[in-house]
PDB file of N, CA and C in Angstrom:
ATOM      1  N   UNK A   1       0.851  -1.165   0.000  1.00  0.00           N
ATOM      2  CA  UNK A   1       0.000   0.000   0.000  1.00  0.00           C
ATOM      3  C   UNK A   1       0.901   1.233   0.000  1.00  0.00           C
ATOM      4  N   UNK A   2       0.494   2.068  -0.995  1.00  0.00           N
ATOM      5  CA  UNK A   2       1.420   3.455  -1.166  1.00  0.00           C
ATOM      6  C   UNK A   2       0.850   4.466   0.213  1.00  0.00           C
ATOM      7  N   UNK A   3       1.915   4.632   0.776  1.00  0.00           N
ATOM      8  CA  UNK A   3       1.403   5.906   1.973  1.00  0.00           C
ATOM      9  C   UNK A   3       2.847   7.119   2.078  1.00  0.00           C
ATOM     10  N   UNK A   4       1.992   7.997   1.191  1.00  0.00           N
ATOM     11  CA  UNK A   4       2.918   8.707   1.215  1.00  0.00           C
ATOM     12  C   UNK A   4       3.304   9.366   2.573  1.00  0.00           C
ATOM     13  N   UNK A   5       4.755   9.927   3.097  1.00  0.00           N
ATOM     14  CA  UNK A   5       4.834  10.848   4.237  1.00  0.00           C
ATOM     15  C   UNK A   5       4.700   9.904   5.590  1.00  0.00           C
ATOM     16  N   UNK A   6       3.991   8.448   5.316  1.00  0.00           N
ATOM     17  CA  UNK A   6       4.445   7.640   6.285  1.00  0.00           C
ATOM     18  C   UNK A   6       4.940   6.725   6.555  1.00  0.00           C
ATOM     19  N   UNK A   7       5.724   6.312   7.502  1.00  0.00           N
ATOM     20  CA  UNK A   7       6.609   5.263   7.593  1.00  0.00           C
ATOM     21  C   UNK A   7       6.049   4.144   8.448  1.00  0.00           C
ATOM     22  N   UNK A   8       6.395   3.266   8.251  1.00  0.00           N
ATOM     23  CA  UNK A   8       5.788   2.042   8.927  1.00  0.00           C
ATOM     24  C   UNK A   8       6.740   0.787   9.772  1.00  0.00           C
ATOM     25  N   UNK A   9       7.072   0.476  10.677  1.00  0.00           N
ATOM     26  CA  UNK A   9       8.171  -0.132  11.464  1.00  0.00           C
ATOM     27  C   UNK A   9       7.262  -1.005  11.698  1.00  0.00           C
ATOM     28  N   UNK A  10       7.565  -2.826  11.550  1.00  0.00           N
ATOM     29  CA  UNK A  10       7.166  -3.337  11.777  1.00  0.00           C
ATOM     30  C   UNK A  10       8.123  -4.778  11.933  1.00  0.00           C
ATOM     31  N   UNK A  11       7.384  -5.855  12.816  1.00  0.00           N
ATOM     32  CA  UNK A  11       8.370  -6.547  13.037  1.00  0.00           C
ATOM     33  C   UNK A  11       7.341  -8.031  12.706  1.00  0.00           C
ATOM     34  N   UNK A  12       7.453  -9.028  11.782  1.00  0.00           N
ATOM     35  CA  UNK A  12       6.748 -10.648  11.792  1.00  0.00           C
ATOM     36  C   UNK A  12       7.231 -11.262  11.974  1.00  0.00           C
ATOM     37  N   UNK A  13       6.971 -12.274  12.864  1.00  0.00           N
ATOM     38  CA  UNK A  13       8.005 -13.544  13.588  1.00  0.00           C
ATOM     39  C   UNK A  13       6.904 -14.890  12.906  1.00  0.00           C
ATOM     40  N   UNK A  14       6.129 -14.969  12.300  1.00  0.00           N
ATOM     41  CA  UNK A  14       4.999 -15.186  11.714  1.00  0.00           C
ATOM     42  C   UNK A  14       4.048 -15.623  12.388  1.00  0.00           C
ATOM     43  N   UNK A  15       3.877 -15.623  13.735  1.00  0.00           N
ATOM     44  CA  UNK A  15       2.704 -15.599  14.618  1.00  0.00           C
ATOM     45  C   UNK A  15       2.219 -14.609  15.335  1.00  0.00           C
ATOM     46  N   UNK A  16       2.665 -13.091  15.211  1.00  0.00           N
ATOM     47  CA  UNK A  16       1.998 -12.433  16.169  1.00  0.00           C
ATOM     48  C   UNK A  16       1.461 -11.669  14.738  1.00  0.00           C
ATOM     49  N   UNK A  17      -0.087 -11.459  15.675  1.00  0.00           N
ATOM     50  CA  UNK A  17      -1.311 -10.755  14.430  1.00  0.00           C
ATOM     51  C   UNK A  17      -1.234  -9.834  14.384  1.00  0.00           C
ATOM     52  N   UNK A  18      -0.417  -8.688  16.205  1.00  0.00           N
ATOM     53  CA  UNK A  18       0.016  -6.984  15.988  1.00  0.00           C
ATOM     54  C   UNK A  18       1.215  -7.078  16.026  1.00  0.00           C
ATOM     55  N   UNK A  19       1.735  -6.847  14.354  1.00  0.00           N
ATOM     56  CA  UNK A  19       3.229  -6.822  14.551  1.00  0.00           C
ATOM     57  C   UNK A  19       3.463  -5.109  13.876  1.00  0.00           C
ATOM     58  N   UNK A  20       2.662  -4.665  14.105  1.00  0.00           N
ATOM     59  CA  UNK A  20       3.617  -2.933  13.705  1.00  0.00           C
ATOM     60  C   UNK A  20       3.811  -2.555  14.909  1.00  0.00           C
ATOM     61  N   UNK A  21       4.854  -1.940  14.958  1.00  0.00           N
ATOM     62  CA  UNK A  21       5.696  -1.533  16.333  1.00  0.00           C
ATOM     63  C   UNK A  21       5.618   0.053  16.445  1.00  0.00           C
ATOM     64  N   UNK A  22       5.472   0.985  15.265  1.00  0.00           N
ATOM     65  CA  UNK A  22       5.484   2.141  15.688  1.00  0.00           C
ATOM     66  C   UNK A  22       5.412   2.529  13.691  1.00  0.00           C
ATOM     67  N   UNK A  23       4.373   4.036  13.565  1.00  0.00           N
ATOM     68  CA  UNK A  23       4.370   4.615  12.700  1.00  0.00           C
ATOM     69  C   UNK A  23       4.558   6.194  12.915  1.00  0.00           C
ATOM     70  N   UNK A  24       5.392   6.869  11.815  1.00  0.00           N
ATOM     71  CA  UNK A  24       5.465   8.131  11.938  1.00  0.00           C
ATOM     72  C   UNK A  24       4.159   8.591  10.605  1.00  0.00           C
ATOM     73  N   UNK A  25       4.351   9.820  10.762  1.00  0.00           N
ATOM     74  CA  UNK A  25       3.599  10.693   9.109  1.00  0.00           C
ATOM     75  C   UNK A  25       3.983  11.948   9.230  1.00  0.00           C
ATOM     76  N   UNK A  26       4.945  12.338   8.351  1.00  0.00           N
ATOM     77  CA  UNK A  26       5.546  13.797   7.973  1.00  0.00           C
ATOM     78  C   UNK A  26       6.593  13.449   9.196  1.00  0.00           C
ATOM     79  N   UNK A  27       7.638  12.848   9.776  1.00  0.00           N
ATOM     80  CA  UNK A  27       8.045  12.380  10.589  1.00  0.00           C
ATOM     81  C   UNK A  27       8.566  12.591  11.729  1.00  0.00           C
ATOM     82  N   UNK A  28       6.763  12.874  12.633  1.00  0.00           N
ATOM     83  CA  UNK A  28       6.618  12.749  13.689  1.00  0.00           C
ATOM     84  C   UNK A  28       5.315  11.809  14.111  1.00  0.00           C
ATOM     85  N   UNK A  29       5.303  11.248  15.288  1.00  0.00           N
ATOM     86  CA  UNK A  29       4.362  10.115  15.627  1.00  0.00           C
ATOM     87  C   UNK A  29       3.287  10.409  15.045  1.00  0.00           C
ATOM     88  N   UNK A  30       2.520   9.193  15.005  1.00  0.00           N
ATOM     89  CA  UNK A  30       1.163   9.261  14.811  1.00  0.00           C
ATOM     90  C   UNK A  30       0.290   9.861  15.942  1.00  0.00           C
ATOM     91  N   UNK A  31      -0.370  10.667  15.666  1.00  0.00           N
ATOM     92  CA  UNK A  31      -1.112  11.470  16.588  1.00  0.00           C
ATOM     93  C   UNK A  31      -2.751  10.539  16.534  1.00  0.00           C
ATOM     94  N   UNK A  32      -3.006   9.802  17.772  1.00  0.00           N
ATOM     95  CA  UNK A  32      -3.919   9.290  17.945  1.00  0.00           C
ATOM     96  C   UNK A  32      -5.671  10.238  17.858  1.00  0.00           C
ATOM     97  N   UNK A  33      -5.954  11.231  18.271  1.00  0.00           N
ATOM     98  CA  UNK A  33      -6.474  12.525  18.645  1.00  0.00           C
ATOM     99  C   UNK A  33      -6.703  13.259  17.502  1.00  0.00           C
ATOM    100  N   UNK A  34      -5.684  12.793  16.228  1.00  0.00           N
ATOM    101  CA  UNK A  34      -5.973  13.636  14.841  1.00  0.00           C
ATOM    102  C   UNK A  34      -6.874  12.681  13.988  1.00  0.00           C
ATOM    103  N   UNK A  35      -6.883  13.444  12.847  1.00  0.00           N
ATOM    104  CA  UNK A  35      -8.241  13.121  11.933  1.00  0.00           C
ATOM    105  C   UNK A  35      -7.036  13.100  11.148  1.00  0.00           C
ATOM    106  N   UNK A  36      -6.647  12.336  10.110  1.00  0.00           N
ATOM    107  CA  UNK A  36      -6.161  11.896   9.013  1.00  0.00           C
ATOM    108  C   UNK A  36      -7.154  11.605   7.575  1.00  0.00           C
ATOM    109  N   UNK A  37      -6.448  12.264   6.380  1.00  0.00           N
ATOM    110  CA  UNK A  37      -7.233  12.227   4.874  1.00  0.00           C
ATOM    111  C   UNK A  37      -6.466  10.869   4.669  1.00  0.00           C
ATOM    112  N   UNK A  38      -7.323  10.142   3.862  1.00  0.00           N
ATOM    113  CA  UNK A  38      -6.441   8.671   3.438  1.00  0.00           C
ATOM    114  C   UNK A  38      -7.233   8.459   1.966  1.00  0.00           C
ATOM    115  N   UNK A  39      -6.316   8.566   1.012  1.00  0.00           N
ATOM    116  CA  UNK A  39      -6.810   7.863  -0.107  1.00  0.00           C
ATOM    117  C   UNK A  39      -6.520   6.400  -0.586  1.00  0.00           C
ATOM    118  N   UNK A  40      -7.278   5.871  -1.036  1.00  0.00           N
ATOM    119  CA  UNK A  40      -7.416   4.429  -1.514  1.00  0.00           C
ATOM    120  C   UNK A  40      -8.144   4.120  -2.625  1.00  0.00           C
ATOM    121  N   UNK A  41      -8.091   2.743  -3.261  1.00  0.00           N
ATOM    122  CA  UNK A  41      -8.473   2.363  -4.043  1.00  0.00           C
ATOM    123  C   UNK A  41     -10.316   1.777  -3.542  1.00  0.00           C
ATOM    124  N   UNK A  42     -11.182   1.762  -4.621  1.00  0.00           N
ATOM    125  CA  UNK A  42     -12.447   1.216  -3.722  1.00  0.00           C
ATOM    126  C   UNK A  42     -12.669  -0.289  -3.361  1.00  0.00           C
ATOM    127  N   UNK A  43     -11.526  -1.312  -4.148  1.00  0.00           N
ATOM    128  CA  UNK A  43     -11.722  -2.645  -3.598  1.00  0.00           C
ATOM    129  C   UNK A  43     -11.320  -2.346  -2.181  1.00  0.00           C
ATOM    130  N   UNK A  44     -10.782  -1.564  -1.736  1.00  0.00           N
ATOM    131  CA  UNK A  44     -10.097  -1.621  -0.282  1.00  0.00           C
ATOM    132  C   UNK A  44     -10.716  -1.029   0.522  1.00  0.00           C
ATOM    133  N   UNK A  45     -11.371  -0.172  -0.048  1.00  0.00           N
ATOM    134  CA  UNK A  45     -12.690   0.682   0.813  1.00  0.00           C
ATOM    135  C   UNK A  45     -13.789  -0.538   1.069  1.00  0.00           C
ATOM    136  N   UNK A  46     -14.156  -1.013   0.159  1.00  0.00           N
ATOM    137  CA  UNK A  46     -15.260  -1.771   0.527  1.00  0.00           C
ATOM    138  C   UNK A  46     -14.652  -3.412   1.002  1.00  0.00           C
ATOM    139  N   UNK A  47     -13.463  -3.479   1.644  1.00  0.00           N
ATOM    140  CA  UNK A  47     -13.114  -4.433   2.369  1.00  0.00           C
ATOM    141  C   UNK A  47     -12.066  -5.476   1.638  1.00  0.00           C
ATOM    142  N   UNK A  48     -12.029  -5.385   0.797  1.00  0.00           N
ATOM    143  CA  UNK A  48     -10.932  -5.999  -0.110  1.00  0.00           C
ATOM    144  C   UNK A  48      -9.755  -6.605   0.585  1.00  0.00           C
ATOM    145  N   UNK A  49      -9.682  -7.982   0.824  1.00  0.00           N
ATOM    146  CA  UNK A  49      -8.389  -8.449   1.246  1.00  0.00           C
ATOM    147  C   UNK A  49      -8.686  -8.253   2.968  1.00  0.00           C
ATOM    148  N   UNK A  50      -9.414  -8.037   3.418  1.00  0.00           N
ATOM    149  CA  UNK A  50      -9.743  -8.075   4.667  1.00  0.00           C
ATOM    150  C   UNK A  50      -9.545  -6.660   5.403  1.00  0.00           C
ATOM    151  N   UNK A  51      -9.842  -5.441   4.563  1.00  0.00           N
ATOM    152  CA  UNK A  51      -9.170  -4.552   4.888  1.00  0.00           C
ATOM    153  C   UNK A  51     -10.473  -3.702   5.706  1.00  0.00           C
ATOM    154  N   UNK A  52     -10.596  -3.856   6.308  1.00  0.00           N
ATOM    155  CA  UNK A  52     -12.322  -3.200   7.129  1.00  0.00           C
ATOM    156  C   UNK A  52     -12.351  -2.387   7.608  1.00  0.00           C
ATOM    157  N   UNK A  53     -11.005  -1.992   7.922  1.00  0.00           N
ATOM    158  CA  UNK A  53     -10.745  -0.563   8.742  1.00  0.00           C
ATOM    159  C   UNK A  53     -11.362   0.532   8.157  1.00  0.00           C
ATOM    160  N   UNK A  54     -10.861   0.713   6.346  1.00  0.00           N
ATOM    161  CA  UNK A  54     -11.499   1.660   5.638  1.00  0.00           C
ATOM    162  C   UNK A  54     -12.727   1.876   5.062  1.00  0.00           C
ATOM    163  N   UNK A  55     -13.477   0.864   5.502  1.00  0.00           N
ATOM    164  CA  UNK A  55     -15.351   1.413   5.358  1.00  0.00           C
ATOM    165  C   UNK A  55     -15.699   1.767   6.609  1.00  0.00           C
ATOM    166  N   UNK A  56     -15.154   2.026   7.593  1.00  0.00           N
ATOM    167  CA  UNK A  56     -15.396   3.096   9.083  1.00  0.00           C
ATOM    168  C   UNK A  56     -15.100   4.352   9.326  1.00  0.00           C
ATOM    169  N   UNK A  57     -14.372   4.405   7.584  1.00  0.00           N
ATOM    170  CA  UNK A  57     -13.913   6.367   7.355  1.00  0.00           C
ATOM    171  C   UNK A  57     -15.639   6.907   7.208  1.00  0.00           C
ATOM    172  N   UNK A  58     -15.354   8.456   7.265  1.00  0.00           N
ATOM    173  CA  UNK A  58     -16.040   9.433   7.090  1.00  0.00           C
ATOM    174  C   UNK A  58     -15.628  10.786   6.108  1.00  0.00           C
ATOM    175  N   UNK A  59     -17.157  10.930   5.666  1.00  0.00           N
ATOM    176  CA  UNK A  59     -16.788  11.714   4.071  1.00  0.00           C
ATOM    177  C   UNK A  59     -16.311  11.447   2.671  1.00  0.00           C
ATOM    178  N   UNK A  60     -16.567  10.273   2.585  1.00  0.00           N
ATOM    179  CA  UNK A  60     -16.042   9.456   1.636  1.00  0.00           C
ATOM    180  C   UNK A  60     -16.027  10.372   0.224  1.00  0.00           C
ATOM    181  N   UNK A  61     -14.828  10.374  -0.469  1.00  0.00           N
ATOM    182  CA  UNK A  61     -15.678  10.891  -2.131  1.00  0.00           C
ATOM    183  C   UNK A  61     -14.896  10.150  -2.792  1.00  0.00           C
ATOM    184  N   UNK A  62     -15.413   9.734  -3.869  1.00  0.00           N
ATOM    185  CA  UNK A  62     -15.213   8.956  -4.825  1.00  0.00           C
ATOM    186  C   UNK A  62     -14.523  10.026  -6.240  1.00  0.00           C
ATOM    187  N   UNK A  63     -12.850   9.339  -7.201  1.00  0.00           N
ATOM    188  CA  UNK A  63     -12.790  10.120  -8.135  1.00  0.00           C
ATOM    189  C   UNK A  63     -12.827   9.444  -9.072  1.00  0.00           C
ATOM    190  N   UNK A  64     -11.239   9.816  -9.863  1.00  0.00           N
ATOM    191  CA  UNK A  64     -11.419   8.910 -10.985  1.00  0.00           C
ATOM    192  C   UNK A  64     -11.354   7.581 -10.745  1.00  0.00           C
ATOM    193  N   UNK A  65     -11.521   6.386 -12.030  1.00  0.00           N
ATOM    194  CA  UNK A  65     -11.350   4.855 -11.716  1.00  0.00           C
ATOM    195  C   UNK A  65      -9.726   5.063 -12.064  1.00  0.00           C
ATOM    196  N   UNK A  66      -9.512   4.125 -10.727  1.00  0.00           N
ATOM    197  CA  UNK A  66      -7.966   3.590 -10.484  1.00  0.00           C
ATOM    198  C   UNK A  66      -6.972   3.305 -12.105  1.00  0.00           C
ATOM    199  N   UNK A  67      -7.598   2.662 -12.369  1.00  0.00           N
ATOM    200  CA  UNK A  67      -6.889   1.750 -13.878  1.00  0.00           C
ATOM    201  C   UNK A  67      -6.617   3.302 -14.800  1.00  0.00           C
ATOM    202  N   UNK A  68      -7.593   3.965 -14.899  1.00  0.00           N
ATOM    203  CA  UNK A  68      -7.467   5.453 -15.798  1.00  0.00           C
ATOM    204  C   UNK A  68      -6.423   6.148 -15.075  1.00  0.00           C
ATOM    205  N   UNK A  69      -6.065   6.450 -13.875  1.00  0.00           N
ATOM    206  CA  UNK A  69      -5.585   7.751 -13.297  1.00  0.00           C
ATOM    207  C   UNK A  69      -4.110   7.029 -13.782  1.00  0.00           C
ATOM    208  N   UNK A  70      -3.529   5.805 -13.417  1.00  0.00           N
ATOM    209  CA  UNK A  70      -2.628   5.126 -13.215  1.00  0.00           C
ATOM    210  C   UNK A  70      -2.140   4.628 -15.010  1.00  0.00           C
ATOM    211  N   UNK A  71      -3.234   4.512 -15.826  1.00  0.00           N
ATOM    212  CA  UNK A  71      -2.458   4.324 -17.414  1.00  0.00           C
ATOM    213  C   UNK A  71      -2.072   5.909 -17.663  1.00  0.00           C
ATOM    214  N   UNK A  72      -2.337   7.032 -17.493  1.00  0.00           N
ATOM    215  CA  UNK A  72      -2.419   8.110 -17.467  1.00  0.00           C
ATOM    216  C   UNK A  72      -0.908   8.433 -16.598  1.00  0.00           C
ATOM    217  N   UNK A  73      -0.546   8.513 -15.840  1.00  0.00           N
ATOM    218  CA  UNK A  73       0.545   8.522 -15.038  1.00  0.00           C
ATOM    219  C   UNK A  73       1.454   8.105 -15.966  1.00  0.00           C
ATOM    220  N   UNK A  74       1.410   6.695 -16.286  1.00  0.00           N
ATOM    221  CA  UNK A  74       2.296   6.007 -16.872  1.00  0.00           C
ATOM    222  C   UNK A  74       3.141   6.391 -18.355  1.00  0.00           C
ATOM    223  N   UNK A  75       1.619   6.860 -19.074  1.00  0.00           N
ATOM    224  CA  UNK A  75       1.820   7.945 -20.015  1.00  0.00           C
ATOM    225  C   UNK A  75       2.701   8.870 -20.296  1.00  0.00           C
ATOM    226  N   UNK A  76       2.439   9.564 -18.844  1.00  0.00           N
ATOM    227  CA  UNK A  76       2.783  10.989 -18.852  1.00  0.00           C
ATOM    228  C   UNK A  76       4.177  10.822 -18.613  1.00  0.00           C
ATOM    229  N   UNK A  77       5.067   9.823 -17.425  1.00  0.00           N
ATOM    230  CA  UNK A  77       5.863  10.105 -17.281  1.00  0.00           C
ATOM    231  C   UNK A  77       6.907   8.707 -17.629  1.00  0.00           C
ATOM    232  N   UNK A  78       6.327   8.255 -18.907  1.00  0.00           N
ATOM    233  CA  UNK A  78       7.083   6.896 -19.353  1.00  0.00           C
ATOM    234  C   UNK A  78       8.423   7.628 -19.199  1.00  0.00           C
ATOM    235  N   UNK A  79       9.606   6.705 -19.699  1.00  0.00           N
ATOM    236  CA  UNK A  79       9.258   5.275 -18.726  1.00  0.00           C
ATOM    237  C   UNK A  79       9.721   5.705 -17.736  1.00  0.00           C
ATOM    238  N   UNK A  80       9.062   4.734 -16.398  1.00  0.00           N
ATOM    239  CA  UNK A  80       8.672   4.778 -15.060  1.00  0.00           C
ATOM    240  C   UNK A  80      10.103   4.015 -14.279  1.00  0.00           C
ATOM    241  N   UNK A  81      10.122   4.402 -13.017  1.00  0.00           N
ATOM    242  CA  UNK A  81      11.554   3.948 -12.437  1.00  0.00           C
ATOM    243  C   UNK A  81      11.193   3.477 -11.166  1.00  0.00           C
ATOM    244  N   UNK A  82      10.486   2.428 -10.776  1.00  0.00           N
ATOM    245  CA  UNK A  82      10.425   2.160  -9.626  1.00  0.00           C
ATOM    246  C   UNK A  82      11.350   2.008  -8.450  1.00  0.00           C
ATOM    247  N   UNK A  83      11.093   2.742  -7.281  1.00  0.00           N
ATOM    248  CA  UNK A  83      12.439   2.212  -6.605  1.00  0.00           C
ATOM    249  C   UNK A  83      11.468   2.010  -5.043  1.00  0.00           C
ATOM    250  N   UNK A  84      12.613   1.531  -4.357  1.00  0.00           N
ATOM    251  CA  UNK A  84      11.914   1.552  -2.781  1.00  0.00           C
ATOM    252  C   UNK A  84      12.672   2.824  -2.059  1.00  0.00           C
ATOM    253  N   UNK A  85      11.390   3.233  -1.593  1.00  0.00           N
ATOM    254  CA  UNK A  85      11.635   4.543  -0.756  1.00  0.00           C
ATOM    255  C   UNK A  85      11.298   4.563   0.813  1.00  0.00           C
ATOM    256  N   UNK A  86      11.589   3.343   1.762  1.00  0.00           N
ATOM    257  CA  UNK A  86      11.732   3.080   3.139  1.00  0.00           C
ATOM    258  C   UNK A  86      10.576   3.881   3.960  1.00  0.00           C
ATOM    259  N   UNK A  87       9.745   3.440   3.016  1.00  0.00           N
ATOM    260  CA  UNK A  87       8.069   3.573   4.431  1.00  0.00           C
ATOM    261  C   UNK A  87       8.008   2.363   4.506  1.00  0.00           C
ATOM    262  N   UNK A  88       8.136   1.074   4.488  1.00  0.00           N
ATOM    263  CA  UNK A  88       8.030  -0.097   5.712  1.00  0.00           C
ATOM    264  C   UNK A  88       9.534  -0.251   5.693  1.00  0.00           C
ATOM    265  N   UNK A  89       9.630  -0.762   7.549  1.00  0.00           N
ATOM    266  CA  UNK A  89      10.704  -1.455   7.627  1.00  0.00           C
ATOM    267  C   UNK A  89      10.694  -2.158   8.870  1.00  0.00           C
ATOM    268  N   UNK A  90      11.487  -2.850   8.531  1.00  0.00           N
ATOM    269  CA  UNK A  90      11.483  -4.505   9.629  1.00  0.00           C
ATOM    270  C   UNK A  90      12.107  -4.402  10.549  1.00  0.00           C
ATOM    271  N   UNK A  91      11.679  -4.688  11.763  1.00  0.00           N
ATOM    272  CA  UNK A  91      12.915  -4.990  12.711  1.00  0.00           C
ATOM    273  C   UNK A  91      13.284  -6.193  13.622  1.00  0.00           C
TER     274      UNK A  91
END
């Protein structure tokens, strides 16, 4: 999952079910008390992959379809250079 601005520390030993250990965003903690914007795709909104957290958001709006915004991207800024940019990491 792309999250921009946040980082994700996490640790799997492959039996424990809470294995994130700590997240920043803009990098300082996660502020429990704040309201966070989160964009996503709508298989994931509507639970996709077990993801349930995100049909308990509020204000939902819907834009373009995923597949368009993303051939469009691809377009624009052929060719594309994927790299990893250290928002998850293991410990």
């Amino acid at each position: 999952m792309r999250a921009a601005g946040v980082v994700v520390l996490f640790h799997f030993d492959g039996g424990a079910p809470n294995c994130v250990k700590g997240i920043t965003v803009g990098g300082g903690p996660l502020d429990p008390t704040r309201t966070y914007r989160v964009a996503t795709i709508d298989y994931l909104l509507l639970g996709g992959d077990g993801h349930t957290g995100f049909a308990k958001g509020t204000n939902v709006i819907y834009g373009d379809v995923e597949v368009d915004v993303v051939a469009a991207f691809i377009t624009a800024h052929s060719p594309v250079s994927p790299k990893v940019e250290g928002r998850l990491a293991s410990s």
